[in-house]
C-alpha atoms as a PDB file:
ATOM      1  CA  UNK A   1      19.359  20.087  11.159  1.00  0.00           C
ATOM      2  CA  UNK A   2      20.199  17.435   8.323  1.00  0.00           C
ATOM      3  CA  UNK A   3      19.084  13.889   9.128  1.00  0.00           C
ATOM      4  CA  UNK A   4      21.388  10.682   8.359  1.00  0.00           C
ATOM      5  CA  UNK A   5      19.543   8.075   6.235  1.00  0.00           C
ATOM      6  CA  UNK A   6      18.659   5.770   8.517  1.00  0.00           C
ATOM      7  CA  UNK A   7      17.471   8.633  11.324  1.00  0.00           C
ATOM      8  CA  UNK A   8      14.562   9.450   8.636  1.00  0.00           C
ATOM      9  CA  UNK A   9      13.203   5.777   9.302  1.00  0.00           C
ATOM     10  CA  UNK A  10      13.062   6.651  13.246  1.00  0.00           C
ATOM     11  CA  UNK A  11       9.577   7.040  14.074  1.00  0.00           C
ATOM     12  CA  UNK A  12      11.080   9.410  17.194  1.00  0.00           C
ATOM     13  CA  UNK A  13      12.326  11.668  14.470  1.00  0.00           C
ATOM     14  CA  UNK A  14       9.206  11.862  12.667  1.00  0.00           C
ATOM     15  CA  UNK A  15       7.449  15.385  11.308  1.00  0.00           C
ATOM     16  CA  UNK A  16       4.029  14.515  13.594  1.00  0.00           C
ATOM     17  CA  UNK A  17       4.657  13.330  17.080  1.00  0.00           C
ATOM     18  CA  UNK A  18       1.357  11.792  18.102  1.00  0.00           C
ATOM     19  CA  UNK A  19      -0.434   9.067  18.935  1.00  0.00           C
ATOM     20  CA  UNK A  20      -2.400   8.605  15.778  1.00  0.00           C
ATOM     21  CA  UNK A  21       0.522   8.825  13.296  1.00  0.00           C
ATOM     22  CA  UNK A  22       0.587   9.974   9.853  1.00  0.00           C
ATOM     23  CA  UNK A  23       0.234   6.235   7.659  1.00  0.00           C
ATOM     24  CA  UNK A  24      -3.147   5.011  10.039  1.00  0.00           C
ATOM     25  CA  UNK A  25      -4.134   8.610   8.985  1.00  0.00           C
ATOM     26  CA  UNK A  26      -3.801   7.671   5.484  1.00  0.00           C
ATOM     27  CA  UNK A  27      -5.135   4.081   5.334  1.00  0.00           C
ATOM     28  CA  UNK A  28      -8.105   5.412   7.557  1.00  0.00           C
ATOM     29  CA  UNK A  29      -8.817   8.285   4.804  1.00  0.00           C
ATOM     30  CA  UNK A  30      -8.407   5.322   1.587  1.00  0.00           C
ATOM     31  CA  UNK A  31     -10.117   3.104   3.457  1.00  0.00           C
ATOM     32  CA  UNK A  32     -13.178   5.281   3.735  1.00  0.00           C
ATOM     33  CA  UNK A  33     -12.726   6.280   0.425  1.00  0.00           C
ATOM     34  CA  UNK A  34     -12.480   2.734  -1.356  1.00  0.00           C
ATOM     35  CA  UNK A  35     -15.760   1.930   1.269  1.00  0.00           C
ATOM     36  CA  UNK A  36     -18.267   4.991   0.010  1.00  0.00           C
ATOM     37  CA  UNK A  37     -16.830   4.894  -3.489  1.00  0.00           C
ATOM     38  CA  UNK A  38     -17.613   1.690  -4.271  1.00  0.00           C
ATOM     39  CA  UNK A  39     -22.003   2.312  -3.856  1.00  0.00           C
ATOM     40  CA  UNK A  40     -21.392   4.959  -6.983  1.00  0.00           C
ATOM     41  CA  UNK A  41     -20.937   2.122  -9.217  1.00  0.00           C
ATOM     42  CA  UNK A  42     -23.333   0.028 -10.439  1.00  0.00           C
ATOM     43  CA  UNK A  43     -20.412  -2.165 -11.807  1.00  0.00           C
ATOM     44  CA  UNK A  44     -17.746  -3.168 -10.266  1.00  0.00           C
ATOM     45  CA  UNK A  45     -15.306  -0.263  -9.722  1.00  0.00           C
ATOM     46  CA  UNK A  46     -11.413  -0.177 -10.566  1.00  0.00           C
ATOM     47  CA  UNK A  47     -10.526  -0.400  -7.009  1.00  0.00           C
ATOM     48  CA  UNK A  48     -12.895  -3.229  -6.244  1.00  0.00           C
ATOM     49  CA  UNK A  49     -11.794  -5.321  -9.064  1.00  0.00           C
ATOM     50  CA  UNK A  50      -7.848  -4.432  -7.846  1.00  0.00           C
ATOM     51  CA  UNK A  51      -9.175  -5.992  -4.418  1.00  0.00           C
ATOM     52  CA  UNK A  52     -11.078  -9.041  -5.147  1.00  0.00           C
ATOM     53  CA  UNK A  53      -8.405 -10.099  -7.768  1.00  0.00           C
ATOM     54  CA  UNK A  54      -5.528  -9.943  -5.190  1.00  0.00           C
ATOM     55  CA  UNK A  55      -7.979 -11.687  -2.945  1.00  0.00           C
ATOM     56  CA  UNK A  56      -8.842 -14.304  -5.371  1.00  0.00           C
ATOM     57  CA  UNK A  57      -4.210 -14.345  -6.113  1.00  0.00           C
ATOM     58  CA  UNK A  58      -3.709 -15.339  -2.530  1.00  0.00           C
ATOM     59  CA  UNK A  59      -7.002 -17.716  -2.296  1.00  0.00           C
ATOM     60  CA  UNK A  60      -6.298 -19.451  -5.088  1.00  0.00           C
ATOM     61  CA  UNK A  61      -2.572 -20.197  -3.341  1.00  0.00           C
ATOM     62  CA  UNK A  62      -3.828 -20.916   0.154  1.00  0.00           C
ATOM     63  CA  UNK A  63      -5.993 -23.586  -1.816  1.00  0.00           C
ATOM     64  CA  UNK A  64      -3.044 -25.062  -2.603  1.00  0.00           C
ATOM     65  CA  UNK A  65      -1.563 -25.541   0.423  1.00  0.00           C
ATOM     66  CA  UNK A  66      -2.519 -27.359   3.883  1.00  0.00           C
ATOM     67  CA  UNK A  67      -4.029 -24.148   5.510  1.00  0.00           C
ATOM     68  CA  UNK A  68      -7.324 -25.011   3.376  1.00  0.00           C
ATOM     69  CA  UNK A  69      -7.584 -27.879   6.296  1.00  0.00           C
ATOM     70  CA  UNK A  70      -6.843 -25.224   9.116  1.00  0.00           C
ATOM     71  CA  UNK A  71      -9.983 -23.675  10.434  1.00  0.00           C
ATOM     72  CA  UNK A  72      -9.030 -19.555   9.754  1.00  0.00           C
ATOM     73  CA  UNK A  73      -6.051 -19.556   8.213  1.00  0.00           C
ATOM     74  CA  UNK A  74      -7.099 -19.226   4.343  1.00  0.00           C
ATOM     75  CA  UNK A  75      -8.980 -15.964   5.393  1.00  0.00           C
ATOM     76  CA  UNK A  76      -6.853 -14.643   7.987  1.00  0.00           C
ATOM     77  CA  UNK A  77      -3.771 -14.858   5.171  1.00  0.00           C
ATOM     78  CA  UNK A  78      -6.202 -13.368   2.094  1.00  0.00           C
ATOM     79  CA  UNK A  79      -6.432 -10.366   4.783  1.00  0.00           C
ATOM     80  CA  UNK A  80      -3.160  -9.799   5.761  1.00  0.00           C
ATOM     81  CA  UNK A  81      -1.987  -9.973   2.143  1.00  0.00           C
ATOM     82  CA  UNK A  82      -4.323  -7.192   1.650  1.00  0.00           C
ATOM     83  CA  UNK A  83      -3.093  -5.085   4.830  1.00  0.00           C
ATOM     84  CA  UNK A  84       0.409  -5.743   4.116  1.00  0.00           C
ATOM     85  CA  UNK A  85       0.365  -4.359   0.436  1.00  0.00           C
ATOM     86  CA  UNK A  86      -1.672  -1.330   1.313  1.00  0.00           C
ATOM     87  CA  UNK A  87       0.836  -0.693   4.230  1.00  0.00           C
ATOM     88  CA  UNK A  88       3.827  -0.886   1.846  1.00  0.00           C
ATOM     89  CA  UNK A  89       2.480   1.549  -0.805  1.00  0.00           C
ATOM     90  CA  UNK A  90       1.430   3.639   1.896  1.00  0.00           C
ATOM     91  CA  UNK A  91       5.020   3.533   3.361  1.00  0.00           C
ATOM     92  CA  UNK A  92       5.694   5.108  -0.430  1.00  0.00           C
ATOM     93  CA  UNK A  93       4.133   8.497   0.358  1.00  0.00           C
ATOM     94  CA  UNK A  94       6.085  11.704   1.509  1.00  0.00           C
ATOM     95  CA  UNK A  95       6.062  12.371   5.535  1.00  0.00           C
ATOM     96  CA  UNK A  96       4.453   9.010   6.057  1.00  0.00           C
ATOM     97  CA  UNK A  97       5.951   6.434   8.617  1.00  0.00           C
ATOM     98  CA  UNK A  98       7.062   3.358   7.017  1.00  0.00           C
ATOM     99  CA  UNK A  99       5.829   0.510   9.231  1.00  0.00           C
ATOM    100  CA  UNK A 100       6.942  -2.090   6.777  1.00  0.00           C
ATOM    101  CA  UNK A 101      10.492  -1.232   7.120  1.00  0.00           C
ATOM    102  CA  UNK A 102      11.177  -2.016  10.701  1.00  0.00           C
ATOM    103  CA  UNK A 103      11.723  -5.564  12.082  1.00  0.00           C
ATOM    104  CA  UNK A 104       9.602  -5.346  14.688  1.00  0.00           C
ATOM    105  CA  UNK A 105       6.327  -4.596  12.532  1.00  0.00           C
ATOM    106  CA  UNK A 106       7.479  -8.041  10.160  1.00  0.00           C
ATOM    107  CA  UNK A 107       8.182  -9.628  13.459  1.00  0.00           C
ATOM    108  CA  UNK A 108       4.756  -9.001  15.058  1.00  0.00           C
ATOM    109  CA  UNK A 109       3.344 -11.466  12.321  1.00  0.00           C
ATOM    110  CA  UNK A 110       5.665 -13.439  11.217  1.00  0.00           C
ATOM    111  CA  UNK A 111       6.610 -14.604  15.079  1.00  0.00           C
ATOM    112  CA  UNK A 112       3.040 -15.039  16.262  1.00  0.00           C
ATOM    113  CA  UNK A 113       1.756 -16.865  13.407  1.00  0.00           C
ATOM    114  CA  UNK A 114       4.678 -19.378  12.551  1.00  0.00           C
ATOM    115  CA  UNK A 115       4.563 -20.025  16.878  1.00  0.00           C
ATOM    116  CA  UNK A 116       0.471 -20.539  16.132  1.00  0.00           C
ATOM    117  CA  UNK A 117       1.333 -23.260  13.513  1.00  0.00           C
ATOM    118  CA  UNK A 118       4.159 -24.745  15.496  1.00  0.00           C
ATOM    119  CA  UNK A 119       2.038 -24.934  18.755  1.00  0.00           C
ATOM    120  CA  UNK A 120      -1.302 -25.857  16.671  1.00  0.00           C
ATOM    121  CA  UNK A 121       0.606 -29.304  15.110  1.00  0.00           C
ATOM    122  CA  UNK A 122       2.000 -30.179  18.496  1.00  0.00           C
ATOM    123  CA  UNK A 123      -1.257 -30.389  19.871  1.00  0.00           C
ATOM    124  CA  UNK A 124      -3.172 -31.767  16.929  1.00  0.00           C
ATOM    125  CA  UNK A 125      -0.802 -34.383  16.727  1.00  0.00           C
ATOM    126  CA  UNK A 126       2.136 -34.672  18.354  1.00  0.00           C
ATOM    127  CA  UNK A 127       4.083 -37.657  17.345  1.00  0.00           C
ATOM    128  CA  UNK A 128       3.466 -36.765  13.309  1.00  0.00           C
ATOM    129  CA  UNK A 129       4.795 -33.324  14.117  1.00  0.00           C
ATOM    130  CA  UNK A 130       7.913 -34.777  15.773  1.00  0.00           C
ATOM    131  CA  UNK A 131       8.092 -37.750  12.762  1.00  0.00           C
ATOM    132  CA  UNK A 132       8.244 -34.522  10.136  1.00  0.00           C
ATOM    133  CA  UNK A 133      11.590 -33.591  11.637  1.00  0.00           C
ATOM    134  CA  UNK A 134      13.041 -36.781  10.260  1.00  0.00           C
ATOM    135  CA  UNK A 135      12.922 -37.365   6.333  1.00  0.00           C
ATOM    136  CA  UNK A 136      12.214 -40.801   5.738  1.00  0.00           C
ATOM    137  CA  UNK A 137      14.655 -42.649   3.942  1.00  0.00           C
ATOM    138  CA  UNK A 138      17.856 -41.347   6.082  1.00  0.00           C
ATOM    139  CA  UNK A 139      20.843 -43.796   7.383  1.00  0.00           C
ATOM    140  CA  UNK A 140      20.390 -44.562  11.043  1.00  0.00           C
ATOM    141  CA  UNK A 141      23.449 -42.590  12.024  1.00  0.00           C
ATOM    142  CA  UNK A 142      22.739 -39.493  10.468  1.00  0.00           C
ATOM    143  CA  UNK A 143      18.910 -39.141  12.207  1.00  0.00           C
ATOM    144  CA  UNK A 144      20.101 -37.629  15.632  1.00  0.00           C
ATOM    145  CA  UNK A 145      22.466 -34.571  13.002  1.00  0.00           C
ATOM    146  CA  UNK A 146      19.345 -34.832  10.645  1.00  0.00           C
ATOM    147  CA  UNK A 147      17.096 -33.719  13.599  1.00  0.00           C
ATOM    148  CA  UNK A 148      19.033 -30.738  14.838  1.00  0.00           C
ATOM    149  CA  UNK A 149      19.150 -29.229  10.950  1.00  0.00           C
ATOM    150  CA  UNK A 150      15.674 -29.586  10.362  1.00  0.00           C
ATOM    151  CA  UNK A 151      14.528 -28.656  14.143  1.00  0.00           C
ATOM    152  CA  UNK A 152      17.400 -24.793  13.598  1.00  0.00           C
ATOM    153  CA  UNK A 153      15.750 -24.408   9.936  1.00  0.00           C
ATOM    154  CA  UNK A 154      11.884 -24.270  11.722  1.00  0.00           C
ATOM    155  CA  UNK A 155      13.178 -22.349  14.394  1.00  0.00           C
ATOM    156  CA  UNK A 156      15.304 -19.554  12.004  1.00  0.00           C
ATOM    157  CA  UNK A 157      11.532 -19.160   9.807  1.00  0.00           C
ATOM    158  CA  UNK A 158      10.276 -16.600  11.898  1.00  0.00           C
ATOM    159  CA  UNK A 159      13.582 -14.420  11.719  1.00  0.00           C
ATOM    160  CA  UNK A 160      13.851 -14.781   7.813  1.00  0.00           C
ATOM    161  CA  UNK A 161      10.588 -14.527   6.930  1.00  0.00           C
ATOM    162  CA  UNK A 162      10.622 -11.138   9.070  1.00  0.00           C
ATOM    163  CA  UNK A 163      13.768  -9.799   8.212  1.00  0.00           C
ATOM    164  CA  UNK A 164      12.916 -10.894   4.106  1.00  0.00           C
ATOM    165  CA  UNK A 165      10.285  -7.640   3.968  1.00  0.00           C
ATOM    166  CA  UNK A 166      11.914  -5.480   6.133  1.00  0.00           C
ATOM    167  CA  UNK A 167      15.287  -5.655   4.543  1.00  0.00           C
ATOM    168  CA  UNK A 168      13.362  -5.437   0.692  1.00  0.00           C
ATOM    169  CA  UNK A 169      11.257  -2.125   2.159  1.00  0.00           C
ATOM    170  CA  UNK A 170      13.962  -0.893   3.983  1.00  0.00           C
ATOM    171  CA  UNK A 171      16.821  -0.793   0.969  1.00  0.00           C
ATOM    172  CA  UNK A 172      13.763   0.484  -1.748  1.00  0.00           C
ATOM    173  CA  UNK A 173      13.577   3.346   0.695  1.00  0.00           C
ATOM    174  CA  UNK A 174      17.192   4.108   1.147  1.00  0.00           C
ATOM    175  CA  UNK A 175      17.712   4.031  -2.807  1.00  0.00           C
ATOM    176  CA  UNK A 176      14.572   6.731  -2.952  1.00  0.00           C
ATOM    177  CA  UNK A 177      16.382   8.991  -0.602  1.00  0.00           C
ATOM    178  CA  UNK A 178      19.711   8.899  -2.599  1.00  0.00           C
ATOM    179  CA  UNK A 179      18.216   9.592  -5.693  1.00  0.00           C
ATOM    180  CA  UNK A 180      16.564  12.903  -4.364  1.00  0.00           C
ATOM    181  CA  UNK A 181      19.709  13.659  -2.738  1.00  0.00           C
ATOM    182  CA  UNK A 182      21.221  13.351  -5.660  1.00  0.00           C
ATOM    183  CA  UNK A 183      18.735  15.206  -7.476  1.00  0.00           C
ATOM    184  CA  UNK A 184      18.818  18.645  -5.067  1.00  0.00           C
ATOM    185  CA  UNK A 185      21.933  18.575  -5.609  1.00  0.00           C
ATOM    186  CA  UNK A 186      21.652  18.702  -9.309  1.00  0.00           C
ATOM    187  CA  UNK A 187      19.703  21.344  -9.349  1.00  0.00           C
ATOM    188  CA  UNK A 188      22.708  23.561  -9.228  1.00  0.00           C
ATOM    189  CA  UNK A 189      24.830  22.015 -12.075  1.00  0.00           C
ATOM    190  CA  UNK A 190      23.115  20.589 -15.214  1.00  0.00           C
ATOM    191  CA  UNK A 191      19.734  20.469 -16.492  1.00  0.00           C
ATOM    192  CA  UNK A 192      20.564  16.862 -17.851  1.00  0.00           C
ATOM    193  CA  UNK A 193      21.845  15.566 -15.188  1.00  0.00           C
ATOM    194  CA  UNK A 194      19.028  16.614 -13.200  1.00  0.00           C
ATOM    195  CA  UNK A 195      16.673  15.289 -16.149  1.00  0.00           C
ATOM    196  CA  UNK A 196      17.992  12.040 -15.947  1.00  0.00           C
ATOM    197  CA  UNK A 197      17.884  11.769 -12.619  1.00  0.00           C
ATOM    198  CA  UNK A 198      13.967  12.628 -12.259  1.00  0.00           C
ATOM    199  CA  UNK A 199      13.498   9.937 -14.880  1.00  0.00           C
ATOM    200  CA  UNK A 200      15.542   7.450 -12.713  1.00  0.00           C
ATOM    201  CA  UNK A 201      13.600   8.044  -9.883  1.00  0.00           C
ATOM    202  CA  UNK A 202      10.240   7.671 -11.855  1.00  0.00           C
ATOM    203  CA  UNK A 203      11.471   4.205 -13.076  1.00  0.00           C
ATOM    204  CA  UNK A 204      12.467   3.137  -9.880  1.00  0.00           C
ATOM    205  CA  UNK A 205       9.495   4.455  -8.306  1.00  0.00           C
ATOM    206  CA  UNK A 206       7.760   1.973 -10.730  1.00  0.00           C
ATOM    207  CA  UNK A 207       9.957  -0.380  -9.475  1.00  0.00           C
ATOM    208  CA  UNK A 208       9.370  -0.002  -5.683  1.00  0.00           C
ATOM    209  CA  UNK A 209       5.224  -0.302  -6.558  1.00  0.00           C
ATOM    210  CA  UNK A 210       6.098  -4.141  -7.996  1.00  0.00           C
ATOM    211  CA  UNK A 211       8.041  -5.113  -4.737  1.00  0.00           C
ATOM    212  CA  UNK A 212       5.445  -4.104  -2.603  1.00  0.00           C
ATOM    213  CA  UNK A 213       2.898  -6.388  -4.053  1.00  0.00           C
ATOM    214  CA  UNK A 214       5.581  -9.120  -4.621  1.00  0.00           C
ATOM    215  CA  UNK A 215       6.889  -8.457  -1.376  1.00  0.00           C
ATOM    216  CA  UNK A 216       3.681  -8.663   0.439  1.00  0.00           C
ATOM    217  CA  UNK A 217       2.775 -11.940  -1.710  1.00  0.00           C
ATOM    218  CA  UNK A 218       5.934 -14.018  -0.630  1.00  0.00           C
ATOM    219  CA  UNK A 219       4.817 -13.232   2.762  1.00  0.00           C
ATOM    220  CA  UNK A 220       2.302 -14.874   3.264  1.00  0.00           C
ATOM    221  CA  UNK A 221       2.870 -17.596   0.643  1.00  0.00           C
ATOM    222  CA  UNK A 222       5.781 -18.564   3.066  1.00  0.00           C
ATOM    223  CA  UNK A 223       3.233 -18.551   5.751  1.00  0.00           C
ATOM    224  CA  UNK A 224       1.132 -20.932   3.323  1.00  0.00           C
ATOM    225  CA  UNK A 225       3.672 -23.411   2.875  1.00  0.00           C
ATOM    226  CA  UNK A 226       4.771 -23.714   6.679  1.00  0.00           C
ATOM    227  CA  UNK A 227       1.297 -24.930   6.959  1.00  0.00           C
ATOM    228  CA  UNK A 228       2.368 -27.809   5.261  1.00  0.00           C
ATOM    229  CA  UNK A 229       4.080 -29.270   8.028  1.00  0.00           C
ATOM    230  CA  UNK A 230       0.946 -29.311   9.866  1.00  0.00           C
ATOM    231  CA  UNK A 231       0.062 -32.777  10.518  1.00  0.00           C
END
C-alpha cells in the first residue's frame, strides 16, 4: 500500500519496528568507525580534521558570547552541534528515521535548555534578570507594554528555535520525495526528462548536505546568544 508524504515521516510506519531503530543503528556503526579509524593514522585523518574544525566553528562562537562565563555550557553546545549535524545527515540515508524532522526531537533541547538559562539567571541574580526585560532609555508610560513584548518574545524562543530545524529538515525531505516521485514516474516517458531529473536531485542533494550543517549551526548559535541575557 502507497504511503502519503507525510505518513513516510511516521516512525509507526517505519520499515523496522523495534526498539533500537534504524538511525542509532547507523550513528552507533560511524561512530565506531570514526573511533578505530582514527589509531590507523599517524596524522590526523579526514574525519578527525572534519570534527575538530566544526568543534573549533562552534568554540570559537560560544567564545563570543556570555556562555564562556557559564560553567558547561561552551562544551555542552560544541557537543550538541556535533550530535545534531551527524543526526541530520544521518536523517539523509534511505530507510533511516529522521529524528531531526519532528518537533518533539527540536523540542527536547531547545525547551530544556532555554528553561535552564531562564531558571539559571533568576537564581543567579534575580533583579538584573527582571531589569533586562526593560530597555533602558524607554518613556515611563510605555515600560508596563514594553515588559509584556519583551517577557512573549523570551517565552516564544523555545517554540521558534524548535520549530526553525524541524520545519528546514522536514521541507528538504518532502522536496527529496517529490523528486523521486517524479523520477519513477519518468522512467516510463523520456530518457531526458528522467536525466534531468536525476541531476536535480543530485544538486539538491548537495543542497540538503549544506542545510544540515547550517541548520545545526544556527541552533545552537541561538542557544549562544540567549546566554546573553544571563546576568
Amino acid at each position: 500500500m502507497m504511503l502519503d508524504i507525510f505518513s513516510s515521516f511516521d516512525p509507526g510506519t517505519n520499515l523496522i519496528h523495534s526498539s533500537f531503530s534504524p538511525s542509532m543503528f547507523w550513528i552507533s556503526i560511524m561512530t565506531t568507525i570514526m573511533i578505530f579509524s582514527g589509531t590507523l593514522w599517524t596524522t590526523p585523518s579526514p574525519i578527525t580534521l572534519i570534527l575538530f574544525s566544526s568543534m573549533s566553528i562552534m568554540n570559537e562562537q560560544s567564545n563570543r558570547t556570555s556562555s564562556i562565563h557559564i560553567k558547561g555550557m561552551n562544551h555542552m553546545l560544541v557537543t550538541l552541534f556535533i550530535m545534531i549535524i551527524v543526526i541530520n545527515l544521518m536523517g539523509l540515508l534511505p530507510a533511516v528515521f529522521s529524528f531531526s524532522s519532528h518537533l518533539i526531537f527540536t523540542l527536547s533541547f531547545g525547551l530544556p535548555l532555554w528553561m535552564t538559562l531562564i531558571i539559571s539567571g533568576i537564581m543567579f541574580n534575580p533583579s538584573s534578570w527582571a531589569a533586562s526585560l526593560l530597555p533602558g532609555g524607554a518613556p515611563d508610560w510605555l515600560n508596563p507594554f514594553l515588559v509584556i513584548i519583551e517577557t512573549i518574545s523570551i517565552t516564544v524562543r523555545p517554540i521558534t528555535l524548535s520549530f526553525r530545524l524541524a520545519a528546514n529538515m522536514s521541507a528538504g525531505h518532502i522536496v527529496l520525495a517529490l523528486m523521486s516521485s517524479y523520477g519513477t514516474a519518468a522512467v516510463f516517458s523520456s530518457i531526458w526528462t528522467l536525466i534531468l531529473i536525476i541531476l536535480t536531485q543530485i544538486g539538491y542533494i548537495m543542497f540538503e548536505f549544506g542545510i544540515c550543517l547550517i541548520q545545526a549551526y544556527i541552533f545552537c548559535l541561538l542557544l549562544s546568544l540567549y546566554s546573553n541575557d544571563h546576568p
